[in-house]
Protein backbone atom coordinates (compact mmCIF):
# COMPACT_ATOMS: atom_id res chain seq x y z
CA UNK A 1 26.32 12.37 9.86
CA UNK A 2 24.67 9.75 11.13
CA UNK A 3 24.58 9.05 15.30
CA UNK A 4 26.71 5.79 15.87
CA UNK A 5 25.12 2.83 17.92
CA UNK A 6 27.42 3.15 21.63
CA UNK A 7 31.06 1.43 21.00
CA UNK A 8 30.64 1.28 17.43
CA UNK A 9 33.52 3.03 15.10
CA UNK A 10 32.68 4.86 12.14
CA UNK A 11 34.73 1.85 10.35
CA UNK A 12 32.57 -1.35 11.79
CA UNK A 13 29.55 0.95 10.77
CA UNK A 14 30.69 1.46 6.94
CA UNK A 15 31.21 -2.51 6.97
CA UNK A 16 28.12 -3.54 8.54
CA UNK A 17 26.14 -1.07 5.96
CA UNK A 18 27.98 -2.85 3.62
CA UNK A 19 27.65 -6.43 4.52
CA UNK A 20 23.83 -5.69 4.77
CA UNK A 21 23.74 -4.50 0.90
CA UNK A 22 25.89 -7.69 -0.25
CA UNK A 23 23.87 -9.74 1.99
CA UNK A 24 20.14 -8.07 0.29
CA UNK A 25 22.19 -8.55 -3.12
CA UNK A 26 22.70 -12.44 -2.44
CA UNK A 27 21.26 -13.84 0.48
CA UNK A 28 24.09 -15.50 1.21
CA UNK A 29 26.32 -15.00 4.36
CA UNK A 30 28.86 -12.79 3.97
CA UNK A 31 32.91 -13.49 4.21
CA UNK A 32 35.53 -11.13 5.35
CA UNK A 33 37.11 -12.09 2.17
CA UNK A 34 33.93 -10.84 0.02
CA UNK A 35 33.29 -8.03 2.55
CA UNK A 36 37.27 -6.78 1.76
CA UNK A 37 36.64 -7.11 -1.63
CA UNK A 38 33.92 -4.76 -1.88
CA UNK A 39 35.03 -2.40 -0.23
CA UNK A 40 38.16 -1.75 -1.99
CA UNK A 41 35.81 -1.76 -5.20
CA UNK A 42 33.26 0.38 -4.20
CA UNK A 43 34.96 2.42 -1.70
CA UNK A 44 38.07 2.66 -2.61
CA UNK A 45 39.09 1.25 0.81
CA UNK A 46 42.16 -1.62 1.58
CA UNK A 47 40.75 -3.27 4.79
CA UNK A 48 42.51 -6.18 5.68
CA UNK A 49 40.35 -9.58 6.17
CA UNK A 50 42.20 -9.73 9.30
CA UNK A 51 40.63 -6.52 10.64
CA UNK A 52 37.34 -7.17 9.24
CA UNK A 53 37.18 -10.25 11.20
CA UNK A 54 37.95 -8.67 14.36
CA UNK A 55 35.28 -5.92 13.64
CA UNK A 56 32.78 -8.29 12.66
CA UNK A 57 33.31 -10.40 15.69
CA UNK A 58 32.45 -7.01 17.55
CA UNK A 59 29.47 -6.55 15.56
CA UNK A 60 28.71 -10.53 16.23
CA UNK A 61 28.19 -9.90 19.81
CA UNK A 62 26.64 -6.51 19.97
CA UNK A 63 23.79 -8.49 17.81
CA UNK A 64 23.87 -6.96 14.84
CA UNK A 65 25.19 -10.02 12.69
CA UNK A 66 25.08 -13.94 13.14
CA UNK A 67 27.06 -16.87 12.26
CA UNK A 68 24.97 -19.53 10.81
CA UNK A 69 28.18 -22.03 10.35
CA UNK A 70 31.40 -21.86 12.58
CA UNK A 71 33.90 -21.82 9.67
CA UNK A 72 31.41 -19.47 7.32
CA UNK A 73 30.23 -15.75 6.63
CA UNK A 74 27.94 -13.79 8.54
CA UNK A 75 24.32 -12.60 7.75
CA UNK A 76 22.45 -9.00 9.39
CA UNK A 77 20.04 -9.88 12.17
CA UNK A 78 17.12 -7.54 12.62
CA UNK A 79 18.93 -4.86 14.35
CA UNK A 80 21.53 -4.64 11.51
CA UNK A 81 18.53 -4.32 9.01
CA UNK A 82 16.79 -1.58 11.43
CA UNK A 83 20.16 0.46 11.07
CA UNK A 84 20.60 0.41 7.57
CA UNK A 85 16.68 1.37 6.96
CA UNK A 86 17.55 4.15 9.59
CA UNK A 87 20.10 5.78 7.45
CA UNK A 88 18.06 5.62 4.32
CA UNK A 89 15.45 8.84 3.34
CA UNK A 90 11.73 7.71 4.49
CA UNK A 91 10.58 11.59 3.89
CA UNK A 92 12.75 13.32 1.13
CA UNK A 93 11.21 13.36 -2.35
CA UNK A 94 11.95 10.57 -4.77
CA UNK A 95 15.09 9.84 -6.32
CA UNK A 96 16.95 7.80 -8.66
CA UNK A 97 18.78 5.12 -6.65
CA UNK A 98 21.84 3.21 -7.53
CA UNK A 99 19.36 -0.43 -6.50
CA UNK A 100 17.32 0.93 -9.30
CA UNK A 101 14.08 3.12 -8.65
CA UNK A 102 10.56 1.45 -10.31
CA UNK A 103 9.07 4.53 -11.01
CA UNK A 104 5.80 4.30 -12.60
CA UNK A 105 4.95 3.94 -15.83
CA UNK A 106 2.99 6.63 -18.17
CA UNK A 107 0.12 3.05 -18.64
CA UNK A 108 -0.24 3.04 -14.47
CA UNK A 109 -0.39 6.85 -14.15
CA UNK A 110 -3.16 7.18 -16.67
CA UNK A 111 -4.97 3.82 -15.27
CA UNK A 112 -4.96 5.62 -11.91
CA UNK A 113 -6.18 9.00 -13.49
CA UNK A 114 -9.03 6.92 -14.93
CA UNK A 115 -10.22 5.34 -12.21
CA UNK A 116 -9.92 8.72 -10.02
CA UNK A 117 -14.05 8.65 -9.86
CA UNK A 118 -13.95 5.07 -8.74
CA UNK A 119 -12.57 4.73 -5.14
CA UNK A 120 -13.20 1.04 -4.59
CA UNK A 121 -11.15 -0.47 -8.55
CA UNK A 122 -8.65 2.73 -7.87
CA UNK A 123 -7.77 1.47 -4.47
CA UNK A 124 -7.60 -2.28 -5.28
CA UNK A 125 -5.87 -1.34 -8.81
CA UNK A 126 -2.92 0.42 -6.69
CA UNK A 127 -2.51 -2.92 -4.75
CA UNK A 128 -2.14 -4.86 -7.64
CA UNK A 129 0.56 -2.45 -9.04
CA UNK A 130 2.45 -3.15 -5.40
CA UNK A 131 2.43 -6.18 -5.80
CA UNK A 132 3.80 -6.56 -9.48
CA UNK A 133 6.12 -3.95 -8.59
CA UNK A 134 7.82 -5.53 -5.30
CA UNK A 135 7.69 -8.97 -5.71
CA UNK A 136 6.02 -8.89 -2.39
CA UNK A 137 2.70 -8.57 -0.76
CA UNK A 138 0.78 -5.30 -2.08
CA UNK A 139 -2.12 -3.77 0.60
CA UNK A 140 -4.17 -0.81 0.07
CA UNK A 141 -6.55 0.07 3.11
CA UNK A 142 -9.56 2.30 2.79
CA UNK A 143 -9.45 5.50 4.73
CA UNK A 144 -12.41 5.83 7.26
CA UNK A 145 -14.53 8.53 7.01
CA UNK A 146 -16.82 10.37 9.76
CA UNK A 147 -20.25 10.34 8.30
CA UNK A 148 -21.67 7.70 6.33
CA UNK A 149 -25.36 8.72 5.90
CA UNK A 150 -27.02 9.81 2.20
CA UNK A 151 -28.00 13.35 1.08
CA UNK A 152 -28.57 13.35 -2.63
CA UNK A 153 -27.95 11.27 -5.63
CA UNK A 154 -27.68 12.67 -8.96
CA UNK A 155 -27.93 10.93 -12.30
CA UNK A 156 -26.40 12.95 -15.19
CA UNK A 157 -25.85 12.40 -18.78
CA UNK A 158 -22.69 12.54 -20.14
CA UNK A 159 -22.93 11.12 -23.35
CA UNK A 160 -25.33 9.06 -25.68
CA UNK A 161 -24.67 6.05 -23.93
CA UNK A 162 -22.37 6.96 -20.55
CA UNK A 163 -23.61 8.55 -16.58
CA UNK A 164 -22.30 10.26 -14.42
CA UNK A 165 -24.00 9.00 -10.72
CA UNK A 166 -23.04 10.70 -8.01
CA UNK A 167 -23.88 10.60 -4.51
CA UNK A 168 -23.29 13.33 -1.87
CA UNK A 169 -23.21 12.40 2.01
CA UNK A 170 -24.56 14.29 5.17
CA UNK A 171 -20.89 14.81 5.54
CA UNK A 172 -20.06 16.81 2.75
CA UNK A 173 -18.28 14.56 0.94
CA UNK A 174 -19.31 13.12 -2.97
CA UNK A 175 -18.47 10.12 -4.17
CA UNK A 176 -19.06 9.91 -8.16
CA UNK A 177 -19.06 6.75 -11.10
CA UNK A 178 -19.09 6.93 -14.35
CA UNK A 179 -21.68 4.14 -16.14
CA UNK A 180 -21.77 3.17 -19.60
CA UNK A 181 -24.91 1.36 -20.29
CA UNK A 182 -25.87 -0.23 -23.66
CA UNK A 183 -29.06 1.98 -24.73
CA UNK A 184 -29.16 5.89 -25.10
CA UNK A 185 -29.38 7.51 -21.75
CA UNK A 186 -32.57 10.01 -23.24
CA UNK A 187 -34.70 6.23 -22.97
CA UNK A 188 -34.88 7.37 -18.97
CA UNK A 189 -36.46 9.63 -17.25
CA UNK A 190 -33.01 10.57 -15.47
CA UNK A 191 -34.06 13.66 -12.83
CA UNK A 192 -37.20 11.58 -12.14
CA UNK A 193 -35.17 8.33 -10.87
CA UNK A 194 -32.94 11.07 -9.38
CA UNK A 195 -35.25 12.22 -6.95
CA UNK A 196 -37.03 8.63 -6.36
CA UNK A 197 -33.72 7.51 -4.79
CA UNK A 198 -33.03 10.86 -2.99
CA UNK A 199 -36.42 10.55 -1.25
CA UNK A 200 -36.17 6.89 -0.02
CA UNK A 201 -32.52 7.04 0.71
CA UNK A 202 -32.09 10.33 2.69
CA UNK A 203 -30.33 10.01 5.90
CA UNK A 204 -29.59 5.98 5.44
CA UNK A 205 -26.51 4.95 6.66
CA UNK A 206 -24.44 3.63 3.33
CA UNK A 207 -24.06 -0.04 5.20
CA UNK A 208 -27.91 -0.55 5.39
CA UNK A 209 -28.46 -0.20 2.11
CA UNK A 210 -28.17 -4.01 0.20
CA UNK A 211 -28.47 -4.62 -3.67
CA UNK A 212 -31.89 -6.11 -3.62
CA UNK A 213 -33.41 -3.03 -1.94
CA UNK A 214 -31.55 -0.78 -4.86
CA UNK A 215 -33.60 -3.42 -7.12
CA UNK A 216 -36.85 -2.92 -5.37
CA UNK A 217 -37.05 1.05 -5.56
CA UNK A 218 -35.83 0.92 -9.58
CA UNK A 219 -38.80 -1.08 -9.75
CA UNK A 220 -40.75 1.74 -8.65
CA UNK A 221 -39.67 3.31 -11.79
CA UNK A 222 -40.48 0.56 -13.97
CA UNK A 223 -43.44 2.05 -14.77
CA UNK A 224 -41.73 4.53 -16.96
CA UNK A 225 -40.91 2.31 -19.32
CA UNK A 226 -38.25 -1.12 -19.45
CA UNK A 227 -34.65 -1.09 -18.85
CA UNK A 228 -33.98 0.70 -15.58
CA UNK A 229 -32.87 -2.56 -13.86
CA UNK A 230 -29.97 -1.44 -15.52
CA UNK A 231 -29.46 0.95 -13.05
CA UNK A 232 -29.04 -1.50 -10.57
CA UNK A 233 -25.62 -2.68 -10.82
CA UNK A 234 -23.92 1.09 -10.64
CA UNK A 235 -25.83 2.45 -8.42
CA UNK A 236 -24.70 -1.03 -5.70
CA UNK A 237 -20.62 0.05 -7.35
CA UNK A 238 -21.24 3.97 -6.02
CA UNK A 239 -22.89 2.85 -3.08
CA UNK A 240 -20.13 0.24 -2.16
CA UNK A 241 -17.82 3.13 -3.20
CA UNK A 242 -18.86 4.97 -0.56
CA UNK A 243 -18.49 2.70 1.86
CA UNK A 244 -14.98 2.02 1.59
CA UNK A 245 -14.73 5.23 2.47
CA UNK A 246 -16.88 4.89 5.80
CA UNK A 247 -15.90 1.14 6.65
CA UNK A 248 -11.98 0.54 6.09
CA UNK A 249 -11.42 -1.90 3.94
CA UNK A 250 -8.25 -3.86 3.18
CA UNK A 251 -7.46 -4.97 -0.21
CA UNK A 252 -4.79 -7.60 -0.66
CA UNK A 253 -2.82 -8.89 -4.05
CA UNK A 254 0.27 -10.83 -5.08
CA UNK A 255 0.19 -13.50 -1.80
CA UNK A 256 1.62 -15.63 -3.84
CA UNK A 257 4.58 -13.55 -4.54
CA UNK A 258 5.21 -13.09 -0.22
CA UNK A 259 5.41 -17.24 -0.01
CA UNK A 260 7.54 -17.05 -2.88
CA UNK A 261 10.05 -14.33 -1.66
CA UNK A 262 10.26 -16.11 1.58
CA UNK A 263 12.36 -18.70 -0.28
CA UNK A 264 13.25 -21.96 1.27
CA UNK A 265 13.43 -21.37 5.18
CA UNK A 266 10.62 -23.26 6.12
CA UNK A 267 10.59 -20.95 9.32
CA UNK A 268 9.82 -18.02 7.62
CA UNK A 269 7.56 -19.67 4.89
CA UNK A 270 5.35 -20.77 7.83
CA UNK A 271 5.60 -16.74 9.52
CA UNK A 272 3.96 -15.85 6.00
CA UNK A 273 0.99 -18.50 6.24
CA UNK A 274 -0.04 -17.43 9.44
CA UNK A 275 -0.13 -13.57 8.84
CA UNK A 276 -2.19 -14.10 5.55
CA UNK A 277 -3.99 -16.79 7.15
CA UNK A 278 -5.88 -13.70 8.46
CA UNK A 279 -6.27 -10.31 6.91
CA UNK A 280 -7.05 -8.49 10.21
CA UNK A 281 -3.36 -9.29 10.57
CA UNK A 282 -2.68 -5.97 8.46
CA UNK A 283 -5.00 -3.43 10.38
CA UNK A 284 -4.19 -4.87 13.10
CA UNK A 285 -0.69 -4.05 12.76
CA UNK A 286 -0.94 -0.68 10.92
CA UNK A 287 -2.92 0.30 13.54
CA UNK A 288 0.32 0.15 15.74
CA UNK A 289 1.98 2.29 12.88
CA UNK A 290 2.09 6.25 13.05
CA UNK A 291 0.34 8.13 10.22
CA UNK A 292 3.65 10.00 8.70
CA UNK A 293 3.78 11.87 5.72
CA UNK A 294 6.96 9.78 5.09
CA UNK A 295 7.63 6.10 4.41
CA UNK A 296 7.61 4.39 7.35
CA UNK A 297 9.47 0.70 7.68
CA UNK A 298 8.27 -1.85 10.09
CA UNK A 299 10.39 -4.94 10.40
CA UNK A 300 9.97 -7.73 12.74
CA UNK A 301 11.26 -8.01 16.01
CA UNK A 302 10.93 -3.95 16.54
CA UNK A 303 7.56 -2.26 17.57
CA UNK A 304 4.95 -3.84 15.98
CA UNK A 305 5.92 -7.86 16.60
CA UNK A 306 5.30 -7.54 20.18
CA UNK A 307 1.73 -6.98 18.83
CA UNK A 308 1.97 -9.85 16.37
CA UNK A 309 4.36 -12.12 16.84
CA UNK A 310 3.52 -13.60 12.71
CA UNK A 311 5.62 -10.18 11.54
CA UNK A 312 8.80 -11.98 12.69
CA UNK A 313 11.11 -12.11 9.91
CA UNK A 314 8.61 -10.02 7.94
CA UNK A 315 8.92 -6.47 6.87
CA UNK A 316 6.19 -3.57 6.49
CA UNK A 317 6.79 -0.62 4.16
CA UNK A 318 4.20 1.62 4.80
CA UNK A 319 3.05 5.30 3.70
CA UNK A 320 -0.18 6.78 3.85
CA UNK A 321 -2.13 8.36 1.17
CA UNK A 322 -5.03 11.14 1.16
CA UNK A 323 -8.64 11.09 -0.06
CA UNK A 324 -9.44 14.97 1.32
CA UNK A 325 -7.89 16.63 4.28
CA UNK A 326 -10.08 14.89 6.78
CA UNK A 327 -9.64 10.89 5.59
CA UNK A 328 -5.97 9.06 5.03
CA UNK A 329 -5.58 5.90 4.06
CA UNK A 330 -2.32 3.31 3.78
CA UNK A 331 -0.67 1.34 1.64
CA UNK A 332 2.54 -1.25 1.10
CA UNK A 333 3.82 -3.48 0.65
CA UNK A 334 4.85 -6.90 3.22
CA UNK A 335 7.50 -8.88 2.51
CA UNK A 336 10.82 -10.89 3.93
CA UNK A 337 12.97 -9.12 6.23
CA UNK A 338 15.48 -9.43 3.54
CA UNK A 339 14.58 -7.20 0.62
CA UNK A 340 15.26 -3.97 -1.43
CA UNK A 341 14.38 -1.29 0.75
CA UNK A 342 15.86 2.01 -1.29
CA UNK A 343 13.90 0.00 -4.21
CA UNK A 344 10.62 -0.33 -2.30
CA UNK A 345 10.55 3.04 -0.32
CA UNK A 346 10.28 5.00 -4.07
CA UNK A 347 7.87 2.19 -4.87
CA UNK A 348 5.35 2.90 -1.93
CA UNK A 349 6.31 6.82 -1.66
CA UNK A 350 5.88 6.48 -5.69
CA UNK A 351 1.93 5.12 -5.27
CA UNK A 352 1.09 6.76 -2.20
CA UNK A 353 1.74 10.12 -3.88
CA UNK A 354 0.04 9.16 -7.19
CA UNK A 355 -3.10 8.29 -5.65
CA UNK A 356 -2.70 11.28 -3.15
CA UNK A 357 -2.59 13.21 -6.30
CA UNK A 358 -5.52 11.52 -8.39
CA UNK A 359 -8.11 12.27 -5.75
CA UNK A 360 -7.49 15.32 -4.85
CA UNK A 361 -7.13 16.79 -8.99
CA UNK A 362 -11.12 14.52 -8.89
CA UNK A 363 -12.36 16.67 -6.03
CA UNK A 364 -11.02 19.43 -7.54
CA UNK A 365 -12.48 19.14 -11.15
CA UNK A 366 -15.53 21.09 -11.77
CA UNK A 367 -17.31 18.36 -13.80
CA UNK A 368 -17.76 16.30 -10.82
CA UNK A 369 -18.06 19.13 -8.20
């Protein structure tokens, strides 16, 4: 059972949860005469409009609804939408909900398992699938890690054509990418480069080291024969792997899809600008957000507006996901205060647990130990 707000009835609590669900349905504000309706269809519940009215007049001035036209409906204000998230299951495992769960799809499971030895396209490919998923804003952010200096790099072949580069950090932690280049991997002298780049690159931190000086120490090896420029291009990918990992890293997708779920209010439409206006908006604000192993829900006008005031009529749905047991990071999706929210907690507990799962099965697999 849930705890009721002080001087609320179980009765004006079962409407507002109500009028909040019609209200996410429609966007429109909602009528004692709708509200009356629905309940006797889904609930099975004769309420009178005449005692609606009076309990949503209660509600009115506790501030949990608003009346945008004397003679019209009402529409939840930011406490009503805090109550219904409250009520909703931000930790449980995911289920099939009557709003209709996303799941994921056999094509983005196997994408993700793909890209498992690829932090930087894995992370930014799980923002894109936010994004086409909600509607809304998708954001993944890198997890930061402690160490960020070189140990070892290792070239291996893994077939005719395809590498396996890996890179291990004073830290303990690997970071790995597969290559496919267009000649025969036996044209190179493989351990040899190996041990070139472990030599130079030994206790650098993974932010000093720039494309053209990856260039200039293949060229060292150029004198082994042609075509180890081509080495070049994944060695920068692993190396700016790896450095998601020690620098955090935001990755945003589907912007266009939070200016377009803001709809017409030109209030909110401008609320949406300004946060992606800048994209330290996001860590800025998840940094105000406590690292659960649940879903957590931020909407504006609680906790984290007082921060930033842009997350006004915005809403956060955040989880967190793991790389090992030292490193999290976290990812959602932002979007209008009025949206889905049993729909888009299995979305972002969905992901979050995916790519949980996908890095820890890559650590764990002995061919990239």
């Amino acid at each position: 059972m849930v705890d009721l707000p002080k001087n609320m009835t179980e009765r004006s609590h079962r409407l507002l949860m109500s009028l909040v669900r019609i209200f996410i349905d429609n966007g429109e504000p909602v009528s004692s005469g709708t509200l009356s309706q629905v309940v006797a269809e889904t609930a099975n519940e004769h309420i009178p409009p005449s005692t609606i009215r009076l309990d949503l007049g209660n509600l009115e001035r506790a501030g949990y609804l608003t009346k945008p036209h004397a003679s019209g409906g009402r529409i939840p204000t930011t406490l009503a939408f805090r109550s219904y998230v409250d009520e909703l299951d931000t930790s449980g495992p995911q289920t099939n909900l009557a709003t209709g769960d996303p799941g994921l799809t056999q094509d983005i499971i196997d994408a993700c398992r793909a890209l498992s030895g690829e932090l930087r396209r894995l992370l930014d490919y799980a923002g894109e699938v936010l994004a086409d998923e909600s509607g809304c804003l998708g954001f993944v952010t890198s997890p930061s890690l402690a160490d960020g200096r070189t140990k070892e790099i290792k070239i291996d072949a893994i077939e005719s054509e395809v590498l396996l580069l890996r890179l291990v950090l004073a830290s303990g932690r690997s970071y790995h990418h597969l290559a496919k280049l267009p000649v025969p991997v036996q044209s190179f002298r493989l351990e040899a480069l190996a041990e070139l780049l472990t030599e130079r690159l030994t206790g650098r931190r993974l932010a000093d080291i720039s494309e053209a000086e990856l260039a200039a120490l293949i060229q060292h090896a150029a004198e082994w024969g042609r075509g180890y420029d081509l080495f070049v291009m994944p060695l920068h990918d692993l190396i700016t792997d790896a450095r998601l990992g020690e620098d955090p890293v935001t990755v945003l997708h589907g912007a266009a899809g939070l200016l377009k779920a803001s709809g017409d209010d030109p209030d909110a439409l401008a609320r949406a600008v300004a946060f992606l206006d800048d994209r330290k908006n996001i860590e800025r604000t998840l940094g105000t957000v406590p690292k659960t192993e649940g879903v957590t829900v931020v909407i504006g006008g609680d906790g984290a507006s007082a921060v930033d005031p842009t997350l006004d009529g915005l809403a956060l749905v955040v989880a967190s996901y793991h790389v090992h047991a030292r490193a999290r990071g976290r990812l959602g999706i932002l979007g209008p205060v009025r949206m889905p929210y049993p729909r888009h907690l299995n979305l972002v507990r969905s992901v979050s647990d995916l790519i949980s799962r996908v890095l820890i099965s890559h650590e764990l697999t002995p061919r990239f130990g």
